[in-house]
C-alpha atoms as a PDB file:
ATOM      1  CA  UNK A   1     -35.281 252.388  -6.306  1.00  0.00           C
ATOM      2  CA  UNK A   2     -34.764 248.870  -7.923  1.00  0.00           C
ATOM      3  CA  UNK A   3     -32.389 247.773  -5.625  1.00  0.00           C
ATOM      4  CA  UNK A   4     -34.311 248.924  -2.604  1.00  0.00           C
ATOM      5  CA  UNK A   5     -37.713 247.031  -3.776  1.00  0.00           C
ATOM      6  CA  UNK A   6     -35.654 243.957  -4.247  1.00  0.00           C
ATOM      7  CA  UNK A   7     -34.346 243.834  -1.264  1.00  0.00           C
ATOM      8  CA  UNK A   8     -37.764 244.348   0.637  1.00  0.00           C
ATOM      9  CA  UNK A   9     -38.934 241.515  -1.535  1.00  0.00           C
ATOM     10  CA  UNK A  10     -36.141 239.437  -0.624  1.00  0.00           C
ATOM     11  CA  UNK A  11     -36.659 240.605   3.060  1.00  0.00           C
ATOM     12  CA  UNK A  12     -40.600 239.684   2.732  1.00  0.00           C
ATOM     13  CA  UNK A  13     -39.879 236.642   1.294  1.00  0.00           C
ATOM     14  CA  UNK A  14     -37.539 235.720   4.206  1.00  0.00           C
ATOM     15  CA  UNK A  15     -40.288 236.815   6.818  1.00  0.00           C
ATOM     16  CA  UNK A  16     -42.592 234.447   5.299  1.00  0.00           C
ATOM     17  CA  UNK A  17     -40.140 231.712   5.506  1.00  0.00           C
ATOM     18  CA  UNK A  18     -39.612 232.455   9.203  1.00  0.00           C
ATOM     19  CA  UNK A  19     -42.769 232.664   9.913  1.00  0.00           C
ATOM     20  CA  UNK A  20     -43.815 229.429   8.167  1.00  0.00           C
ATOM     21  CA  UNK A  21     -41.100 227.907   9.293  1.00  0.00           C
ATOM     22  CA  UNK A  22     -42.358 228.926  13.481  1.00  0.00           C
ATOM     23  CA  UNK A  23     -45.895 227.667  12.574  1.00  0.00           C
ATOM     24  CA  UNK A  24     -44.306 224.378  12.275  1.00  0.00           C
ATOM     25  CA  UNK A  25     -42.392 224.382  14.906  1.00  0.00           C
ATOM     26  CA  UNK A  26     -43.513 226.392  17.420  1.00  0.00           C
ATOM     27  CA  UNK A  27     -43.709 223.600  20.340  1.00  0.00           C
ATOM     28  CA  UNK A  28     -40.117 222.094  19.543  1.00  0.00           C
ATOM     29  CA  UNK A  29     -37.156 222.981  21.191  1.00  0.00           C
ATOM     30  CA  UNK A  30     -35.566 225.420  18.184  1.00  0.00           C
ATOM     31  CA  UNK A  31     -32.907 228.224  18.172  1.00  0.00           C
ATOM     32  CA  UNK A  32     -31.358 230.864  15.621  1.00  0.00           C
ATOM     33  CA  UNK A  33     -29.028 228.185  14.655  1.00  0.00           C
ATOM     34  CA  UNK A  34     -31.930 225.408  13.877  1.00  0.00           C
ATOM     35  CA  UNK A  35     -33.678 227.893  11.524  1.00  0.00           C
ATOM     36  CA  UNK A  36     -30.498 228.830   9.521  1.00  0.00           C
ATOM     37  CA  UNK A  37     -30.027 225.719   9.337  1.00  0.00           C
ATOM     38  CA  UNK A  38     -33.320 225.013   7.993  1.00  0.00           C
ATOM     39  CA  UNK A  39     -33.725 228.160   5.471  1.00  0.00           C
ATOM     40  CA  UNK A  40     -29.801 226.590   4.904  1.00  0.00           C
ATOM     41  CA  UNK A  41     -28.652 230.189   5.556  1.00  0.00           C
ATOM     42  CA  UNK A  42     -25.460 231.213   7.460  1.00  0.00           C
ATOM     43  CA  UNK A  43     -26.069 231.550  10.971  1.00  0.00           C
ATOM     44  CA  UNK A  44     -24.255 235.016  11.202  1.00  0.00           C
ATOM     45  CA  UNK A  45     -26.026 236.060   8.108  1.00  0.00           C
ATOM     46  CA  UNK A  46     -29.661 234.572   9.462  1.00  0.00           C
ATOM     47  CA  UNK A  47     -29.586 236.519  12.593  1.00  0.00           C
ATOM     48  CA  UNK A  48     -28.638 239.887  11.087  1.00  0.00           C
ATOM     49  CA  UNK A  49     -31.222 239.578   8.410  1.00  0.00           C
ATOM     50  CA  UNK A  50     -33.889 238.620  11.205  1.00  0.00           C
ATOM     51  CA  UNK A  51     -33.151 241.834  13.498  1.00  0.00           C
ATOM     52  CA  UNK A  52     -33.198 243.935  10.125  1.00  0.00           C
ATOM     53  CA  UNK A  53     -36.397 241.965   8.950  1.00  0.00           C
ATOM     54  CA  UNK A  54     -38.480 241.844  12.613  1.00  0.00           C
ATOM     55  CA  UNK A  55     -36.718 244.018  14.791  1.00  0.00           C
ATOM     56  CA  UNK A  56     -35.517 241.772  17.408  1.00  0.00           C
ATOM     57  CA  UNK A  57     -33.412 239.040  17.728  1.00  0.00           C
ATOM     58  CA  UNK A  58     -34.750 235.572  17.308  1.00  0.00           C
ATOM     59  CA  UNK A  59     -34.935 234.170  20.356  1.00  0.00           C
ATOM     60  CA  UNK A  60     -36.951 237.328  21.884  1.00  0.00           C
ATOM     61  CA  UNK A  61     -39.531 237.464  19.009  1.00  0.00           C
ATOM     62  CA  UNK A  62     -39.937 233.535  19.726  1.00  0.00           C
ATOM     63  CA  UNK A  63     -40.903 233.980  22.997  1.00  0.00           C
ATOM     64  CA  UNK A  64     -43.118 236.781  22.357  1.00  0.00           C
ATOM     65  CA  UNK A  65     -44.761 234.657  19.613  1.00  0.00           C
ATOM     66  CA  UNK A  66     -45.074 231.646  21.756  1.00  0.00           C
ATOM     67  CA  UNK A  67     -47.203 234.041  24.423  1.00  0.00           C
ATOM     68  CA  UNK A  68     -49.019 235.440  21.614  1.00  0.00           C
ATOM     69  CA  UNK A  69     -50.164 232.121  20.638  1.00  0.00           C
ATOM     70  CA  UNK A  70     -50.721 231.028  24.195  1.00  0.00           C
ATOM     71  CA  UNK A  71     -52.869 234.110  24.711  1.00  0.00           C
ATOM     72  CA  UNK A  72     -55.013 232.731  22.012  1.00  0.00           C
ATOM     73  CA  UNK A  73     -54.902 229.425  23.012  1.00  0.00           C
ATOM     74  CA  UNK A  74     -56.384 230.504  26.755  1.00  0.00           C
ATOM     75  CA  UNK A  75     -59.364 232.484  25.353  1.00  0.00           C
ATOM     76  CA  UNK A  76     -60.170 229.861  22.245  1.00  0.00           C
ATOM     77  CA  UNK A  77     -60.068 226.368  23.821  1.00  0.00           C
ATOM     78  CA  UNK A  78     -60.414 224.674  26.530  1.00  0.00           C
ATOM     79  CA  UNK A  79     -56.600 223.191  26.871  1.00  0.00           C
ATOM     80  CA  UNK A  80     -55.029 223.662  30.782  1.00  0.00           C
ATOM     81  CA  UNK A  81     -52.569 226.158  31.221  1.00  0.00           C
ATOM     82  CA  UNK A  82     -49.887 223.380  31.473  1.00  0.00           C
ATOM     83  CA  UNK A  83     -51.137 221.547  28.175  1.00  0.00           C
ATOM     84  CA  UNK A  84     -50.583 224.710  26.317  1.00  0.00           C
ATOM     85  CA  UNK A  85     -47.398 225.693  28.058  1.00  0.00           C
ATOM     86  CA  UNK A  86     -45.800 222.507  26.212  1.00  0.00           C
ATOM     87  CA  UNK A  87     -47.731 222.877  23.434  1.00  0.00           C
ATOM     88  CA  UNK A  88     -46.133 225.914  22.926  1.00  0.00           C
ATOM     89  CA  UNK A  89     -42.571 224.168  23.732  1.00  0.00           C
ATOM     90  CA  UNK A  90     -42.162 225.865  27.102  1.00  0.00           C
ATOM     91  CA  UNK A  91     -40.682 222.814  29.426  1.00  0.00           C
ATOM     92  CA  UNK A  92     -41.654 224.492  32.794  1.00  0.00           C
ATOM     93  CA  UNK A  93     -44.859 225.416  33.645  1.00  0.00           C
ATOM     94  CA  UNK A  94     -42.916 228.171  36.008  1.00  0.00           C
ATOM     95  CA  UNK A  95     -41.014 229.683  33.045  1.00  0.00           C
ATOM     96  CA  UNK A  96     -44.072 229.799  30.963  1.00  0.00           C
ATOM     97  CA  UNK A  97     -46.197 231.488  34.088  1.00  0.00           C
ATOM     98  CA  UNK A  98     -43.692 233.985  34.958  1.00  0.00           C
ATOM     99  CA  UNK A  99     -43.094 235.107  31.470  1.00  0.00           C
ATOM    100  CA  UNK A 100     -46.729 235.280  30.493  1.00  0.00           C
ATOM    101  CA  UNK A 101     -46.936 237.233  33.443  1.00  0.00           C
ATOM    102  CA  UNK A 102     -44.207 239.858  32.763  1.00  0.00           C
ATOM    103  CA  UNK A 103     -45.587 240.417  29.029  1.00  0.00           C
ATOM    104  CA  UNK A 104     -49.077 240.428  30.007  1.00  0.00           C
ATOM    105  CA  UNK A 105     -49.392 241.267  34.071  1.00  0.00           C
ATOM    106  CA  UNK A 106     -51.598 238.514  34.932  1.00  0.00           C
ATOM    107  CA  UNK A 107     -51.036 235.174  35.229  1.00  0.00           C
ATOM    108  CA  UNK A 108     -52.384 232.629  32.457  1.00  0.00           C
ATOM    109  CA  UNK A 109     -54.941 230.956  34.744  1.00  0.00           C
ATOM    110  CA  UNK A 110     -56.229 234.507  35.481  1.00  0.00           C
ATOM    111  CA  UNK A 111     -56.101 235.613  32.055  1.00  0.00           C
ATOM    112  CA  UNK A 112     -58.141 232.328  30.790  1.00  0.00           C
ATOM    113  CA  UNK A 113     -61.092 232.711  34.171  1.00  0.00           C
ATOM    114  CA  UNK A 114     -61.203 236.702  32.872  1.00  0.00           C
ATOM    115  CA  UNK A 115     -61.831 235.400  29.299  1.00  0.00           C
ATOM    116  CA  UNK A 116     -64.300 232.869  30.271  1.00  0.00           C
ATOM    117  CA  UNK A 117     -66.424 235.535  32.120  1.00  0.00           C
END
């Protein structure tokens, strides 16, 4: 029982880490490797903990985080679709369309008129 609450500690305190560490950096170019690096974990050992911590691998809950964030961004300000695409660190407004659209089946101009209504 003690070893199992410690490690969901540890693994709590890691998600806050990763999570604090996203806020910050959310429209930079960043991979796996950059937030190892910054938690100054193994990279190996970063991404295994990650999947065990979030369920996914790094890269994939990034993205989904980015649209997450870009869904609020469309209903809560008045940015364009492109100023929040590199807000968000997408470098192609195309990428950041054609995701958004295969998470959320609409496209972000859509979703942003719908929320306006």
């Amino acid at each position: 029982f003690i070893s199992q609450n410690l490690q969901s500690n540890k693994e709590s305190e890691f998600g806050r880490k990763v999570m604090s560490y996203l806020l910050e950096k959310v429209s930079d170019p960043i991979t796996s490797r950059d937030a190892a690096n910054e938690l100054y974990m193994n990279h190996s050992y970063f991404c295994r903990l990650f999947k065990k911590t979030f369920g996914c691998s790094f890269e994939k809950y990034l993205l989904i985080y980015r649209l997450e964030k870009a869904r609020l961004y469309l209903t809560t300000t008045t940015l364009t679709v492109t100023e929040i695409a590199f807000r968000l660190g997408f470098h192609s407004c195309s990428y950041f369309g054609k995701t958004f659209k295969e998470r959320f089946h609409t496209t972000p101009l859509s979703y942003k008129k719908r929320a306006e209504q």
